[in-house]
C-alpha atoms as a PDB file:
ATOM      1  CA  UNK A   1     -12.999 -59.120  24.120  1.00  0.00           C
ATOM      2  CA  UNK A   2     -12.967 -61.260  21.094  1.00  0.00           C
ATOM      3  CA  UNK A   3     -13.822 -61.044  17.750  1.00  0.00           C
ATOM      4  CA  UNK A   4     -16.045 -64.391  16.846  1.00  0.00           C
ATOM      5  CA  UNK A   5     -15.877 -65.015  13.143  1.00  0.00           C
ATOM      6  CA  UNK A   6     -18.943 -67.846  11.962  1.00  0.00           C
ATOM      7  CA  UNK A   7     -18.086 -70.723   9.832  1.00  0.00           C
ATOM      8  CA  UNK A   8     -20.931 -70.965   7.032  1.00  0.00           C
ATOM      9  CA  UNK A   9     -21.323 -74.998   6.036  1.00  0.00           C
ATOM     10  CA  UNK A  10     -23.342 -76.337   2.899  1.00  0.00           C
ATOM     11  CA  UNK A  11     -25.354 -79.446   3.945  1.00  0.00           C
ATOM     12  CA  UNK A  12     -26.743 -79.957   0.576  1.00  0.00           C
ATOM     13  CA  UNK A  13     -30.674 -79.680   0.070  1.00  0.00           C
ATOM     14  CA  UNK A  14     -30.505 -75.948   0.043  1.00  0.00           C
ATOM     15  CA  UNK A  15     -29.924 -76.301   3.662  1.00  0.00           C
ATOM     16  CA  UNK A  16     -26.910 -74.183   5.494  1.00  0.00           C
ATOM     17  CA  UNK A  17     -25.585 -74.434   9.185  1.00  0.00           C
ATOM     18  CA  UNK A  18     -23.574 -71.341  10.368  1.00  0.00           C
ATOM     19  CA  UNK A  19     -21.666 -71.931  13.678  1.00  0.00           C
ATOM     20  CA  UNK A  20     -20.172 -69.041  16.166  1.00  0.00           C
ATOM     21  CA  UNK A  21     -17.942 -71.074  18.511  1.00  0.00           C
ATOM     22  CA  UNK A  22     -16.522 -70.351  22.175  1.00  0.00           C
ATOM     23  CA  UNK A  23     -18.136 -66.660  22.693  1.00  0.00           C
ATOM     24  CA  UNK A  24     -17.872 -65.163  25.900  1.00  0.00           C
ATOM     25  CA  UNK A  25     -19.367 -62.624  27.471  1.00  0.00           C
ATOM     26  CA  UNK A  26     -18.230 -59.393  26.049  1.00  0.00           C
ATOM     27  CA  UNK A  27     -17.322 -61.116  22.707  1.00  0.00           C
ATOM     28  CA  UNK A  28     -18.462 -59.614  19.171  1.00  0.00           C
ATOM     29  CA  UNK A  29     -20.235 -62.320  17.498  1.00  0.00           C
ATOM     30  CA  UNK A  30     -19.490 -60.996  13.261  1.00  0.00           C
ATOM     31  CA  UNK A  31     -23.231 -61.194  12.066  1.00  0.00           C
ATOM     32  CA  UNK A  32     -23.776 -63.629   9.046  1.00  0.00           C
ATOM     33  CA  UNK A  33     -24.901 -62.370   6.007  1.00  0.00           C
ATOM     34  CA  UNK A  34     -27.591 -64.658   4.917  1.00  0.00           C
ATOM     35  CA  UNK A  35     -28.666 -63.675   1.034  1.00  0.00           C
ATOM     36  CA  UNK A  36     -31.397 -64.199  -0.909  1.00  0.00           C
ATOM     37  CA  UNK A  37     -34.877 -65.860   0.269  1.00  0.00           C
ATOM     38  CA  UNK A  38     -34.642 -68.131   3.395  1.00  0.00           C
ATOM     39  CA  UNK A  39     -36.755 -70.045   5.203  1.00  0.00           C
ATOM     40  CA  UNK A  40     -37.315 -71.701   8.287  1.00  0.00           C
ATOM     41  CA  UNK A  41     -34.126 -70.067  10.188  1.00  0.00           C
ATOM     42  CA  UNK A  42     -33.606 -71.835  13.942  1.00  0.00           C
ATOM     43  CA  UNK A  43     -30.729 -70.708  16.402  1.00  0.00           C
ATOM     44  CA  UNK A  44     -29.629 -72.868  18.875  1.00  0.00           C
ATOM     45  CA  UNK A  45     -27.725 -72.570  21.847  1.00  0.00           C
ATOM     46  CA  UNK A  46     -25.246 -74.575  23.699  1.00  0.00           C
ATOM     47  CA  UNK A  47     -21.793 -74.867  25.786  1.00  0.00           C
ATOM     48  CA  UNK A  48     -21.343 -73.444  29.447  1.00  0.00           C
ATOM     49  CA  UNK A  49     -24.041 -70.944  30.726  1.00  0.00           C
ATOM     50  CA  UNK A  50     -22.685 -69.124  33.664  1.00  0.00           C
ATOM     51  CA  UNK A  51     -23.468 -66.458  36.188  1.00  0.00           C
ATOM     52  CA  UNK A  52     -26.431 -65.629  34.642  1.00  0.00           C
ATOM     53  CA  UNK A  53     -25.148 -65.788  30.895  1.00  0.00           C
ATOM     54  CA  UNK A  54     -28.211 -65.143  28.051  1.00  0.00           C
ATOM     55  CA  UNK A  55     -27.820 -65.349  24.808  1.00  0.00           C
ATOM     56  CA  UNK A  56     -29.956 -62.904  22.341  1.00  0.00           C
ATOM     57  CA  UNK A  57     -29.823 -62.856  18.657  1.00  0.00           C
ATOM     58  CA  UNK A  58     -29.641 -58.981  16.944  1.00  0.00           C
ATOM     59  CA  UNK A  59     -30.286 -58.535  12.947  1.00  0.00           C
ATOM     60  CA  UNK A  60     -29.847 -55.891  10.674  1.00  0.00           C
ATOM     61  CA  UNK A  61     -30.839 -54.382   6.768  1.00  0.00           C
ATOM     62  CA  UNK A  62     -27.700 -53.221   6.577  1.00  0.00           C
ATOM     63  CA  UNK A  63     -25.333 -54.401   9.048  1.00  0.00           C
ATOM     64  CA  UNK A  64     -24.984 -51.182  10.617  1.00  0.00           C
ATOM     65  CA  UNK A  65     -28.547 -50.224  12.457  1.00  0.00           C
ATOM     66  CA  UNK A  66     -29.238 -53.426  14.640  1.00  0.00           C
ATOM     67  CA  UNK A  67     -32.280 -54.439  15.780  1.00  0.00           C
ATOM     68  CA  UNK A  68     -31.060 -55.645  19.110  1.00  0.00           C
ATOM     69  CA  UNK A  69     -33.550 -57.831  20.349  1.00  0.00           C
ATOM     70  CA  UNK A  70     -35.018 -60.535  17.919  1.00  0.00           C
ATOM     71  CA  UNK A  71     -37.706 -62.349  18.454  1.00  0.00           C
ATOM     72  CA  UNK A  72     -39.508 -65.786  17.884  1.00  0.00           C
ATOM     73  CA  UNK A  73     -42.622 -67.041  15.631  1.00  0.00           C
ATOM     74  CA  UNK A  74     -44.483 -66.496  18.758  1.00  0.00           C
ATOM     75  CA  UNK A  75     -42.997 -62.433  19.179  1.00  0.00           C
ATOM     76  CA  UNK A  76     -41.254 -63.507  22.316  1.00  0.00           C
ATOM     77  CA  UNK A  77     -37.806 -62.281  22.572  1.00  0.00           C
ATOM     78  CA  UNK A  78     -35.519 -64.144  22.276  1.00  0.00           C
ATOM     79  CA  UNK A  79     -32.890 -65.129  25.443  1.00  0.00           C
ATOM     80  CA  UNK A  80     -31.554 -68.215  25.766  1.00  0.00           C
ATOM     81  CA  UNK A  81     -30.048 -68.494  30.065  1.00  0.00           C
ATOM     82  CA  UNK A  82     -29.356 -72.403  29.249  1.00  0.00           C
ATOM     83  CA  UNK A  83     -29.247 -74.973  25.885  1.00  0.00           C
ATOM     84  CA  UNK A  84     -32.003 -73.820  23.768  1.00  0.00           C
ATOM     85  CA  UNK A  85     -33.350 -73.390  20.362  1.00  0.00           C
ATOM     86  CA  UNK A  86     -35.909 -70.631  18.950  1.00  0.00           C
ATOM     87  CA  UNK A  87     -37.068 -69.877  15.425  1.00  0.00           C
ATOM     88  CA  UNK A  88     -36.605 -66.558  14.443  1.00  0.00           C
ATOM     89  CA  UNK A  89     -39.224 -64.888  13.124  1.00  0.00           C
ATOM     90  CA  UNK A  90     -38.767 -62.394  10.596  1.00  0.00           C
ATOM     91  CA  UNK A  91     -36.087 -61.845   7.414  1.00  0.00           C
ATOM     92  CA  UNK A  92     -33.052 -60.041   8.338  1.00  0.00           C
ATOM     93  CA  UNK A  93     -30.097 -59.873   6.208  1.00  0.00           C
ATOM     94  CA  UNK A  94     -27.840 -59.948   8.992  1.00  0.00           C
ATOM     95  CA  UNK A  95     -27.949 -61.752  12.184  1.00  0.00           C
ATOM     96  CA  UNK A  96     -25.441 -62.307  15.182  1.00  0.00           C
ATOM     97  CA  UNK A  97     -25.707 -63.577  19.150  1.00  0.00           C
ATOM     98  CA  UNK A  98     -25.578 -61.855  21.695  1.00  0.00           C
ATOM     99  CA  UNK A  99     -24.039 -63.216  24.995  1.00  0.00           C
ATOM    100  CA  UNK A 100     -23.906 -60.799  27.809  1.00  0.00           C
ATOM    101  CA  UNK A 101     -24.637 -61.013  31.652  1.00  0.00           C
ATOM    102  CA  UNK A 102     -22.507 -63.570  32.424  1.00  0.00           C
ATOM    103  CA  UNK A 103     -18.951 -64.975  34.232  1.00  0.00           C
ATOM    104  CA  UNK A 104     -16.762 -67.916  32.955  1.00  0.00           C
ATOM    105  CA  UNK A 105     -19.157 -68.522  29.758  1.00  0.00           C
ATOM    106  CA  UNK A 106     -18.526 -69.986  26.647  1.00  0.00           C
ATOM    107  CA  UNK A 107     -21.355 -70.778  24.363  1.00  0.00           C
ATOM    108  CA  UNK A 108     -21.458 -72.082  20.973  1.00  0.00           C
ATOM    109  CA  UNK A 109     -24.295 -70.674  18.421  1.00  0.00           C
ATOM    110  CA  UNK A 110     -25.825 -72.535  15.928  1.00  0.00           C
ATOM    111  CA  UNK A 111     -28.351 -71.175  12.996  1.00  0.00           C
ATOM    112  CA  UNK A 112     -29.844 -73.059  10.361  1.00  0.00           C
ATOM    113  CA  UNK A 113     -32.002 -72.020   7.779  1.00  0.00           C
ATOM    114  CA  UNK A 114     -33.282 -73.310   4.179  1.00  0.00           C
ATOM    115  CA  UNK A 115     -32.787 -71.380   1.106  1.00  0.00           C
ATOM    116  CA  UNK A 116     -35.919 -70.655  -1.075  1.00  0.00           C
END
């Protein structure tokens, strides 16, 4: 079990990309702390899905009570088993993936998201 840090870039625009690379199953993916008003946040999901890897996305006020299931603008959750993208619906603070269920994974985790 690894600690998986995310790398916060500035794409100009008001526009951010925040990157969790090579998580495994078991991993803790470090929630980002996105601040102030953002919009239009997308995750997306890639790299090796394997024995039944899924990738979830949790968020948190405070980034100690998680809400451990996240959802989409449609109020599915959210669980990617292959590469994927979702919109997350809602505006947490804090937000992290989740990848559990799976052997010989290693998925990279992308979110986007505007700021206001």
């Amino acid at each position: 079990m690894a600690t998986v840090t995310p790398i916060a870039v500035y794409n100009g625009d008001k526009t951010f990309t925040v990157t969790w690379t090579g998580i495994v199953t078991a991993d803790t993916a470090t929630p980002y702390n996105i601040k102030g008003n953002v919009s239009d946040i997308t995750v997306f999901s890639s790299g090796t899905f394997a024995g039944g890897s899924s990738v979830s996305f949790r968020g948190s006020n405070d980034n100690t009570n998680f809400e451990s299931s996240l959802v989409d603008v449609g109020g599915t959750a959210i669980a990617h088993t292959a590469a994927d993208g979702s919109e997350i619906r809602g505006g947490w603070p804090y937000i992290g993936p989740v990848v559990a269920s799976g052997a010989a994974d290693s998925v990279t985790v992308t979110m986007s998201f505007r700021a206001a």
